[in-house]
N, C-alpha and C. Protein backbone atom coordinates (compact mmCIF):
# COMPACT_ATOMS: atom_id res chain seq x y z
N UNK A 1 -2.31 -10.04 12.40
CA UNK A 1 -3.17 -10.41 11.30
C UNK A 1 -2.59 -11.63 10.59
N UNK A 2 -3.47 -12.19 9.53
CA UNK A 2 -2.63 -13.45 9.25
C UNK A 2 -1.58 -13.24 8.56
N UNK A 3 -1.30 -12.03 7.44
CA UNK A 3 0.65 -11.98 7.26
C UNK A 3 1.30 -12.62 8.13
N UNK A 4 1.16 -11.70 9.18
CA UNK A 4 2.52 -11.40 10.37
C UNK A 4 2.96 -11.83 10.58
N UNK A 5 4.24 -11.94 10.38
CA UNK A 5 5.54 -12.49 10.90
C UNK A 5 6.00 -14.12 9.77
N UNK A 6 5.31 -13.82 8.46
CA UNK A 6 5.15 -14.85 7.49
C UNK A 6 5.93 -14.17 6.25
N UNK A 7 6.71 -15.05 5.72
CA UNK A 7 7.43 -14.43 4.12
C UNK A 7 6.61 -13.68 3.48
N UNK A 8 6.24 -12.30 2.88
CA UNK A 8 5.45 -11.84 2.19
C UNK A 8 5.63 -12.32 0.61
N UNK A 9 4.55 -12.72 0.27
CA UNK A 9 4.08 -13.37 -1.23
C UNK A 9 4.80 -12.09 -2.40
N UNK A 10 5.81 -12.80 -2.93
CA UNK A 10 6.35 -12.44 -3.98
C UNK A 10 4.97 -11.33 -5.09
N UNK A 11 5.49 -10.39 -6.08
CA UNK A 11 5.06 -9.66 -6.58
C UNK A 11 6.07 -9.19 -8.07
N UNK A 12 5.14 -9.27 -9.06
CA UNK A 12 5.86 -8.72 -10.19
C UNK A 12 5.02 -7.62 -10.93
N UNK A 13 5.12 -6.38 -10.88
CA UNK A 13 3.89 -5.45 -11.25
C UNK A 13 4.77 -4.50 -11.54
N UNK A 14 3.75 -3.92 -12.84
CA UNK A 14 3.99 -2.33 -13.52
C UNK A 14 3.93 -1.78 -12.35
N UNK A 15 5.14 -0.21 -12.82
CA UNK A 15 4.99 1.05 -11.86
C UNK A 15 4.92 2.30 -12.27
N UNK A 16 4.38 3.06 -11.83
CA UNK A 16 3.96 4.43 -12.76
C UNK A 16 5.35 4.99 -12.80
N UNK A 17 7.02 4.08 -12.41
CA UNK A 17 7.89 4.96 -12.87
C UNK A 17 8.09 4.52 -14.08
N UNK A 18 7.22 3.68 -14.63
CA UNK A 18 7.93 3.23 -16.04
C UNK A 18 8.51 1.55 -15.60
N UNK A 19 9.13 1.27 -14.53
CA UNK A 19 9.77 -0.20 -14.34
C UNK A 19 8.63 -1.35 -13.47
N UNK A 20 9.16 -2.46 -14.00
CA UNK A 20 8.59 -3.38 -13.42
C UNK A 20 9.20 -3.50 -11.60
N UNK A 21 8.27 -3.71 -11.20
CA UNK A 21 8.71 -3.98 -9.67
C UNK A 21 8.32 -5.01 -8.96
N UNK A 22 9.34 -5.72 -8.65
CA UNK A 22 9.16 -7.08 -7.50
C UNK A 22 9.40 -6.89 -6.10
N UNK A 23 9.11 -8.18 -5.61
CA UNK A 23 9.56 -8.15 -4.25
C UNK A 23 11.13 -7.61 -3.89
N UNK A 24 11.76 -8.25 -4.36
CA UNK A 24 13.32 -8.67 -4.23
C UNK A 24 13.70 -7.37 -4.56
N UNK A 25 13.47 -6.35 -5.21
CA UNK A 25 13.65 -4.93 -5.62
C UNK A 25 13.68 -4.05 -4.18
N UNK A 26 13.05 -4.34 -3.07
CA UNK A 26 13.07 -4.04 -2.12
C UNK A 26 13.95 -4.89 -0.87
N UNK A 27 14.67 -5.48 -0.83
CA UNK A 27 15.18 -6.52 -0.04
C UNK A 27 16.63 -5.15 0.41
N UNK A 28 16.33 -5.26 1.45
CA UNK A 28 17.70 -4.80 2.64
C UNK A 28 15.97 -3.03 2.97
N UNK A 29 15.50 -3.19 2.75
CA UNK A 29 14.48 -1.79 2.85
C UNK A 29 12.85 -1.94 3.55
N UNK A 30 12.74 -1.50 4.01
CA UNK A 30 11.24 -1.34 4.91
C UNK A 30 10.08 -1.05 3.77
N UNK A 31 9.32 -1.92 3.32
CA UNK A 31 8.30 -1.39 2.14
C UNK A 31 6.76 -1.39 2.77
N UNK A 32 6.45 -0.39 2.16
CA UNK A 32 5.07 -0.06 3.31
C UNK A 32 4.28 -0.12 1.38
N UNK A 33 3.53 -1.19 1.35
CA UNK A 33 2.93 -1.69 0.57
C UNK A 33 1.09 -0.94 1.14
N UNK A 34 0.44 -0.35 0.18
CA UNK A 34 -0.85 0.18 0.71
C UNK A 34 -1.98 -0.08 -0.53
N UNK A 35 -2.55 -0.94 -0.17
CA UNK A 35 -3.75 -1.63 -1.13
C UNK A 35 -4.95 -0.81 -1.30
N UNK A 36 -5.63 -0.32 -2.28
CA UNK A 36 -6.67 1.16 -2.03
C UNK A 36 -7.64 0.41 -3.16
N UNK A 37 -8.48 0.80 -3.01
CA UNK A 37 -9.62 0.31 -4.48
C UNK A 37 -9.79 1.27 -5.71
N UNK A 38 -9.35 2.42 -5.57
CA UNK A 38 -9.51 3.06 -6.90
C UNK A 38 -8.63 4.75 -6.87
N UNK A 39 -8.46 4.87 -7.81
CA UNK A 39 -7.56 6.31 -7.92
C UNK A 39 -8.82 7.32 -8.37
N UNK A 40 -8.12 8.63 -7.70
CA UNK A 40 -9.49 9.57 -7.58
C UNK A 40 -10.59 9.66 -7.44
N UNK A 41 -10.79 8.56 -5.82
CA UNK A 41 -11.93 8.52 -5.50
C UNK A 41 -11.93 9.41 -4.31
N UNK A 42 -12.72 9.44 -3.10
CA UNK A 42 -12.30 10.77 -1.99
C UNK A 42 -11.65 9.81 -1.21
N UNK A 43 -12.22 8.58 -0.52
CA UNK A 43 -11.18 7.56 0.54
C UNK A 43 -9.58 7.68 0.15
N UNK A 44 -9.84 7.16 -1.40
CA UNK A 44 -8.02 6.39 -2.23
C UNK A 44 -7.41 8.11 -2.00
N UNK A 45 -8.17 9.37 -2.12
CA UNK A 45 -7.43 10.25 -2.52
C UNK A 45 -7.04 10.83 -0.76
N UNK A 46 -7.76 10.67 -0.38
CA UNK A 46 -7.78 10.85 1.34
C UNK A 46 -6.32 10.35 1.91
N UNK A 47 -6.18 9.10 1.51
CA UNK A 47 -5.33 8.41 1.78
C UNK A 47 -3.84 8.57 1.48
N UNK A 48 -3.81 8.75 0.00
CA UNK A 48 -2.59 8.74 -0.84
C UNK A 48 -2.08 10.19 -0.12
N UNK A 49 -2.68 11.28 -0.32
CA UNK A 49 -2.47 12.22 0.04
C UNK A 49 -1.95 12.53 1.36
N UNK A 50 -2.72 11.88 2.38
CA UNK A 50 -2.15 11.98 3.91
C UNK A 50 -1.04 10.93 3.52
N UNK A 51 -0.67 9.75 2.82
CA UNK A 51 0.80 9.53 2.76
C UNK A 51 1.78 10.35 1.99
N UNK A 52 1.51 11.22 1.01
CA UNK A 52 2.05 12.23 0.69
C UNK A 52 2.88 13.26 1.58
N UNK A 53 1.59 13.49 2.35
CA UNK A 53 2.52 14.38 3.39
C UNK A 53 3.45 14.45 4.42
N UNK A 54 3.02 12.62 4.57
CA UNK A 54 4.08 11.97 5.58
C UNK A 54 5.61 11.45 5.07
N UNK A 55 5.30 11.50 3.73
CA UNK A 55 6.59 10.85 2.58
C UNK A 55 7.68 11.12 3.27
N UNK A 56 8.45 12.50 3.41
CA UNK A 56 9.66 12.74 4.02
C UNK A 56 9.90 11.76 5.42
N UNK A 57 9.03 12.31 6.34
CA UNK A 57 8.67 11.38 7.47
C UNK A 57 9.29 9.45 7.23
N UNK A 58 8.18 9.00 6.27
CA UNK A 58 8.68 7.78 6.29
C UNK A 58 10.11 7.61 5.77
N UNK A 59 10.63 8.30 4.45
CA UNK A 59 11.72 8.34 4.36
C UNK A 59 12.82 8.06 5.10
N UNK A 60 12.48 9.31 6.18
CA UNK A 60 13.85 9.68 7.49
C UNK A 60 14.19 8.10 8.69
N UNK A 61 12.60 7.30 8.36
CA UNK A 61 12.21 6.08 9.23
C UNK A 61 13.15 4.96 8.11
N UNK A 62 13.45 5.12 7.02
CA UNK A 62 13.72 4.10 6.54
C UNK A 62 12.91 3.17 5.33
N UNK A 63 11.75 3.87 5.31
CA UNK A 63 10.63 2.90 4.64
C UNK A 63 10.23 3.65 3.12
N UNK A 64 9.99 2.52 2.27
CA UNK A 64 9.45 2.72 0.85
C UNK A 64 7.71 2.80 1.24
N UNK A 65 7.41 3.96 0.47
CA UNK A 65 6.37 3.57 0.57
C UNK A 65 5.53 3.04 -1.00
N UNK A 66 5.09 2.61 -1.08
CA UNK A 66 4.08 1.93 -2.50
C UNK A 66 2.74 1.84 -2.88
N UNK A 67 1.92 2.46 -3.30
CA UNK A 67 0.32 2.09 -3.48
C UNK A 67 0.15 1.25 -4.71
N UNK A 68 -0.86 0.13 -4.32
CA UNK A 68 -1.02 -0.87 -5.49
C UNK A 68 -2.55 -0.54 -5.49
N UNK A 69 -3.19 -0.82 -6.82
CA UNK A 69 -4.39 -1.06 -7.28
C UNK A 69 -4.82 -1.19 -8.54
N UNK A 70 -6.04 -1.84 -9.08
CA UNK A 70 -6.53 -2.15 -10.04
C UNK A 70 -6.09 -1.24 -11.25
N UNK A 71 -6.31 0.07 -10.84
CA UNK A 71 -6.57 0.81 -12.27
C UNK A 71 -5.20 0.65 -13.00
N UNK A 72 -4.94 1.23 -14.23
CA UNK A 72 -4.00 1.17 -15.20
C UNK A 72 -3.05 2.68 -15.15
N UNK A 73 -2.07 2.22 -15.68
CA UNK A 73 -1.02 3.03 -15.97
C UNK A 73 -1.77 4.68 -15.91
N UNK A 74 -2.56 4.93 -16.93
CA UNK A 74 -2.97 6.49 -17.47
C UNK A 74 -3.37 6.80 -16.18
N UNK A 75 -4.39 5.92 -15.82
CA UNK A 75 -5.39 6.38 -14.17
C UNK A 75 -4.17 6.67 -13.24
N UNK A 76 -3.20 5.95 -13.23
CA UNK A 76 -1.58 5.91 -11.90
C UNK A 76 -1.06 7.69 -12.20
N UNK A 77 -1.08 7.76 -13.90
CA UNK A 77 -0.08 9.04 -13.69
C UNK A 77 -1.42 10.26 -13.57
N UNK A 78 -2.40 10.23 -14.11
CA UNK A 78 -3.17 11.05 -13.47
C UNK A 78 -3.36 11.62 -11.93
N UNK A 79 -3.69 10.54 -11.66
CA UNK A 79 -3.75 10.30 -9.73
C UNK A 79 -2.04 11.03 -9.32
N UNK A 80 -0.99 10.82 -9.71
CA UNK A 80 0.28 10.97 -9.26
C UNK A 80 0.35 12.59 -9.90
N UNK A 81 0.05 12.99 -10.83
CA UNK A 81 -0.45 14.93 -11.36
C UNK A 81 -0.94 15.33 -10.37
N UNK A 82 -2.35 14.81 -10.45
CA UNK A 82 -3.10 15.81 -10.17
C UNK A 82 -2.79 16.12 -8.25
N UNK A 83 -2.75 14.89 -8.12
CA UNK A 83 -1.83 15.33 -6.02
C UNK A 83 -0.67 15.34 -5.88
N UNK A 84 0.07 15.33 -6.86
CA UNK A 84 1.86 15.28 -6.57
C UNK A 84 1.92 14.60 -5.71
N UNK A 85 1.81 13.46 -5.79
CA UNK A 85 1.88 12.24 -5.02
C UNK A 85 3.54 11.31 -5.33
N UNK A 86 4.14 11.40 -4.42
CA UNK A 86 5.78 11.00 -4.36
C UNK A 86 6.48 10.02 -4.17
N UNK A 87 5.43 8.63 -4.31
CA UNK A 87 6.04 7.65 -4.70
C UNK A 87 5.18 6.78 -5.66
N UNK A 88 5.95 5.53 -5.93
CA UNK A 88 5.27 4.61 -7.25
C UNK A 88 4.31 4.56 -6.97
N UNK A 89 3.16 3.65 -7.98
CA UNK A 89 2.02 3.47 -7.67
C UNK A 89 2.24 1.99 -9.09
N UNK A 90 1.82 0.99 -8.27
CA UNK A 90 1.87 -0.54 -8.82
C UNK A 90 -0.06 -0.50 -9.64
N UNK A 91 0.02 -1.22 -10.73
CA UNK A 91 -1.26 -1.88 -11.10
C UNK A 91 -1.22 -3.13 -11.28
N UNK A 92 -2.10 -3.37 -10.20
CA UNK A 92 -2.09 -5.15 -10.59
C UNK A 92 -4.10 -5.48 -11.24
N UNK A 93 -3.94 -5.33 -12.21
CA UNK A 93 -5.08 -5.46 -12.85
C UNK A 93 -6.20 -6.40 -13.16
N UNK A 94 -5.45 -7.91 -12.73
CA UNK A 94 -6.16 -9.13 -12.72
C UNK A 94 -6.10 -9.46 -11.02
N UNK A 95 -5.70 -8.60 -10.10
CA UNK A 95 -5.64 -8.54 -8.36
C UNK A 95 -5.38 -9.85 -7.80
N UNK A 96 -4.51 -9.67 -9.01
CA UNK A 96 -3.84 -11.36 -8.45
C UNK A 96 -2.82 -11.43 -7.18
N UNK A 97 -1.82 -9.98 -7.14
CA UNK A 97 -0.78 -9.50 -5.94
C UNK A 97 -1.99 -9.38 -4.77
N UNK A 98 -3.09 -8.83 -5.23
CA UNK A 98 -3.89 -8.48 -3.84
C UNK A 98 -4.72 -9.69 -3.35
N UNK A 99 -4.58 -10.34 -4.10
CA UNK A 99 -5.39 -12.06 -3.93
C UNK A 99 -4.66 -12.33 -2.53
N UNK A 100 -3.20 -12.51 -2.76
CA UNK A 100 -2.32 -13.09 -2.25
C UNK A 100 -1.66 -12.75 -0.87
N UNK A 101 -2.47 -10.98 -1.56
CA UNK A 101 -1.90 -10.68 0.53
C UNK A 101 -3.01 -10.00 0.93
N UNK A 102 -4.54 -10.68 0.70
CA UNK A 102 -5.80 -10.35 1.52
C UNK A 102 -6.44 -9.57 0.60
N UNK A 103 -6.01 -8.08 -0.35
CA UNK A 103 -6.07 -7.36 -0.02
C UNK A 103 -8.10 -7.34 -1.30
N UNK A 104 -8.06 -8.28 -1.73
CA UNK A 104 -9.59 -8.52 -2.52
C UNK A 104 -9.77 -9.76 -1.82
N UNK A 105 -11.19 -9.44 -2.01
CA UNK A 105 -12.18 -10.33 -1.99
C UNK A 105 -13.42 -9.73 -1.73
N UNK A 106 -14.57 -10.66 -0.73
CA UNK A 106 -15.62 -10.56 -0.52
C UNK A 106 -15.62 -9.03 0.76
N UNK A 107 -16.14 -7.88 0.56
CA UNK A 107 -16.60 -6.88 1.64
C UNK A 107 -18.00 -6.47 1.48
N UNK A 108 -18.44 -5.71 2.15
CA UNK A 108 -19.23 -4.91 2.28
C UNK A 108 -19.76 -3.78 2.21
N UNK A 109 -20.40 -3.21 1.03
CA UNK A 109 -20.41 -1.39 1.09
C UNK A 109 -22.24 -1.55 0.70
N UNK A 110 -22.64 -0.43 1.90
CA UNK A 110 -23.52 0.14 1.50
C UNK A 110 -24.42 -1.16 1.99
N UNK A 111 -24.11 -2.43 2.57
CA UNK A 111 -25.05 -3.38 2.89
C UNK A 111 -25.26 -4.42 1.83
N UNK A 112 -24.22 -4.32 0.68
CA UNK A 112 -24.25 -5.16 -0.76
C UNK A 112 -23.45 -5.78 -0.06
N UNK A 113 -23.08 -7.31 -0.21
CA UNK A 113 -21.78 -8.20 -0.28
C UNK A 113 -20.95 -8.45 -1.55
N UNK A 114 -20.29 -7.27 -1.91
CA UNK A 114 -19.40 -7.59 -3.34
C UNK A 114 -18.11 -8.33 -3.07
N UNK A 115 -17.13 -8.35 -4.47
CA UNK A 115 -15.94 -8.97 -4.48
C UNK A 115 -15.17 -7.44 -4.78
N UNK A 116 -14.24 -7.27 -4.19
CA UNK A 116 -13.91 -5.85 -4.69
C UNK A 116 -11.73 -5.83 -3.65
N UNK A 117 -11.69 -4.84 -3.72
CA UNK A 117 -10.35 -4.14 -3.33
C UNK A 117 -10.55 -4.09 -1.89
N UNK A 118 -10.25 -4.65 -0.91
CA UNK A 118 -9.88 -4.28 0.34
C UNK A 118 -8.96 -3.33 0.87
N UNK A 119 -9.35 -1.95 1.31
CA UNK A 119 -8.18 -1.37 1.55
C UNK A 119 -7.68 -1.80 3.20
N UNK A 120 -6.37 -2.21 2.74
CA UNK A 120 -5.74 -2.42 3.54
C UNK A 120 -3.84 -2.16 3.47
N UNK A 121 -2.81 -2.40 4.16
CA UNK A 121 -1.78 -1.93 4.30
C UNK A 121 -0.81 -3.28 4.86
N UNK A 122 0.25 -3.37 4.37
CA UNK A 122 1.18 -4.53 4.78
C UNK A 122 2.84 -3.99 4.90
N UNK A 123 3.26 -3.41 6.10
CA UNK A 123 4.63 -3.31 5.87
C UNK A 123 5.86 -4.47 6.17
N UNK A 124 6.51 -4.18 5.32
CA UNK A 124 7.56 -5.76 5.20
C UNK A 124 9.04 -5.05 5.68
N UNK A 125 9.44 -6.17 6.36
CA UNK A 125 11.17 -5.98 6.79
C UNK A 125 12.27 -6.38 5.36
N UNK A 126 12.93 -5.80 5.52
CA UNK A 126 14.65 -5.59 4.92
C UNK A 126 14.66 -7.14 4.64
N UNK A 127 14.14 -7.99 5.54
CA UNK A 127 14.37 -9.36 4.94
C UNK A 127 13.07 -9.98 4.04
N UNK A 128 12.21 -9.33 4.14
CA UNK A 128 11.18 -10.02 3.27
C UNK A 128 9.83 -10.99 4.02
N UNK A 129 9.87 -10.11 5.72
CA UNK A 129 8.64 -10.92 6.00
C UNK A 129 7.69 -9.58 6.55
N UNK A 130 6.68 -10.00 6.86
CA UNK A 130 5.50 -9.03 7.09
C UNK A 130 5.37 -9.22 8.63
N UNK A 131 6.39 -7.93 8.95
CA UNK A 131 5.80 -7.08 9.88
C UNK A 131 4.57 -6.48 10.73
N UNK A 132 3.96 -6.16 9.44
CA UNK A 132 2.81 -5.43 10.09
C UNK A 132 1.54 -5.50 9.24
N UNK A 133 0.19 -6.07 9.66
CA UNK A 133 -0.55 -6.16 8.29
C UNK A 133 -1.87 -5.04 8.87
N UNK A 134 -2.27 -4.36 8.22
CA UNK A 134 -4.01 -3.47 8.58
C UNK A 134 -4.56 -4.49 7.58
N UNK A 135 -5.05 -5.32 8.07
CA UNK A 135 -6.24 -6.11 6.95
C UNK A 135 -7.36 -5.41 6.31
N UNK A 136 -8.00 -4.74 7.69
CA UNK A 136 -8.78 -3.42 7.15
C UNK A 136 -8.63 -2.32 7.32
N UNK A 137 -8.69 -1.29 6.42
CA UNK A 137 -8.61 -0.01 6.99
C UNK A 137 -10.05 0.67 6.97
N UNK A 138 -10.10 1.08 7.99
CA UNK A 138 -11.49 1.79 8.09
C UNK A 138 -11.43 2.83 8.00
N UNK A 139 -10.70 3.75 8.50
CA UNK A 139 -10.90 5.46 8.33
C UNK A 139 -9.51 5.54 7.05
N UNK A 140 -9.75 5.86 6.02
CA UNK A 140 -8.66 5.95 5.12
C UNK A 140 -7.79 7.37 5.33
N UNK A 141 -8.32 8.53 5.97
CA UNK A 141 -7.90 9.91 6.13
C UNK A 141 -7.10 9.71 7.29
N UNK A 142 -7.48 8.64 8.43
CA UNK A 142 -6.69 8.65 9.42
C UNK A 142 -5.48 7.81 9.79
N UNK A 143 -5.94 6.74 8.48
CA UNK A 143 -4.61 5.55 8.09
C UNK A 143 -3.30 6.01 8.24
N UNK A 144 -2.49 6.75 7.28
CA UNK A 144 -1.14 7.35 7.14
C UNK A 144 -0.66 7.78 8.35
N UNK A 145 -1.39 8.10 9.71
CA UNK A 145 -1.07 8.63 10.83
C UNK A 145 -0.62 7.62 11.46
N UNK A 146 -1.51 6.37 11.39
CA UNK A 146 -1.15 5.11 12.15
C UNK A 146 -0.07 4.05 11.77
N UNK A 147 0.04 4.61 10.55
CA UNK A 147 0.78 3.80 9.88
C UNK A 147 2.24 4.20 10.13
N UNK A 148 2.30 5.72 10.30
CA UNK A 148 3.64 6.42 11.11
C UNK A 148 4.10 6.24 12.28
N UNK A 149 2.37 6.26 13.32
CA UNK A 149 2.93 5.95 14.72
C UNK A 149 3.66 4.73 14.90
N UNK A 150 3.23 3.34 13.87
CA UNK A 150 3.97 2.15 13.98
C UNK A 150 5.40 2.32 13.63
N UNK A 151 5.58 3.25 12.83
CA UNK A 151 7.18 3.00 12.17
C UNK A 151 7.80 4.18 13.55
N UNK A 152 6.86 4.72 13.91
CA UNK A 152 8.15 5.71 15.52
C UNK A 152 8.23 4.58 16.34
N UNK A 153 7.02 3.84 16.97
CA UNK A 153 7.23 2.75 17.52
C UNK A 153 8.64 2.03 17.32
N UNK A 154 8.55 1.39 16.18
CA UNK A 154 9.71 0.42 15.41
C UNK A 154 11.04 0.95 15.60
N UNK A 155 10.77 2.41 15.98
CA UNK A 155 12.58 3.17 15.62
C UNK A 155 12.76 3.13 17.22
N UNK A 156 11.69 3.44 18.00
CA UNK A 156 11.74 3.37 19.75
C UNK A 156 13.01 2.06 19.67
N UNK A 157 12.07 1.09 19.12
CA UNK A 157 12.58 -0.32 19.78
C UNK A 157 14.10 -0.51 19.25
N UNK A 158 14.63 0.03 18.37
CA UNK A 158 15.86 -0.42 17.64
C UNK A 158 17.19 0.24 18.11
C-alpha cells in the first residue's frame, strides 16, 4: 500500500491513559496503529474487541497495539469500560494524524460519497517505518485475525 516501507508520519495525540503520545514513544517496538470511525458503534466495537482478545497474543509477538479516532476523551474511556478493552485509545479530533496516514477522506457508505474515517490499520517497525498498511478494512470482525496472521508470519521470518 502506499505507506510501505516509507517513514511513518510523526503523531502527537491524547491517550485515554491520561499521556500524550507520539511517534518516538514507540521507537525500538512494533506499533500496530488501527484507525476505526467511531466508538460504540457494532464494526469499531467488532473490531476493538476481536483485538482485545488477541491483546496477549500480540503482546507475546512483540507489538503495541493502539486505536485512534475522532471521538474525545469521555467517548475513549467509555468504549475502554464498557469492553475492557486493554490498550490506549488516541483522539485525534481535527483527523489531522489520519489525514496523514490515509486513514480519512473521501469513501463510500450506503452509495453516499462522504468525507469520513477510513478504517484501516498501519503496523510500524522498532525503527519507525511502515511495515504493513490495510488501507481498507472491509470485514472489521475479521480484521484482528489478519492482522495476527501477519505478525506469525513476521516471527516465521526472524
Amino acid at each position: 500500500m502506499f505507506l510501505e516501507g516509507q517513514k511513518a508520519p510523526e503523531f502527537r495525540l491524547q491517550g485515554s491513559d491520561g499521556k500524550e503520545h507520539t511517534l518516538a514513544d514507540y521507537r525500538g517496538r512494533i506499533l500496530v496503529l488501527f484507525f476505526y470511525p467511531r466508538d460504540n458503534t457494532p464494526g469499531c466495537t467488532a473490531e476493538a474487541v476481536g483485538f482485545a482478545k488477541l491483546h496477549p497474543l500480540f503482546e507475546q509477538l512483540g507489538a503495541v497495539l493502539v486505536g485512534v479516532s475522532k471521538d474525545s476523551m469521555k467517548s475513549h474511556d467509555k468504549f475502554i469500560a464498557d469492553f475492557k478493552l486493554p490498550f490506549t485509545l488516541l483522539s485525534d479530533p481535527d483527523a489531522s494524524v489520519m489525514k496523514n496516514y490515509g486513514a480519512f477522506g473521501e469513501k463510500v457508505q450506503y452509495g453516499k460519497t462522504t468525507m469520513g474515517t477510513i478504517r484501516s490499520t498501519v503496523v510500524i517497525s522498532p525503527e519507525g517505518i511502515v511495515i504493513k498498511h490495510w488501507s481498507k478494512v472491509a470485514k472489521a470482525s475479521e480484521h484482528p485475525d489478519k492482522v495476527l496472521d501477519f505478525f506469525k508470519m513476521l516471527a516465521k521470518g526472524r
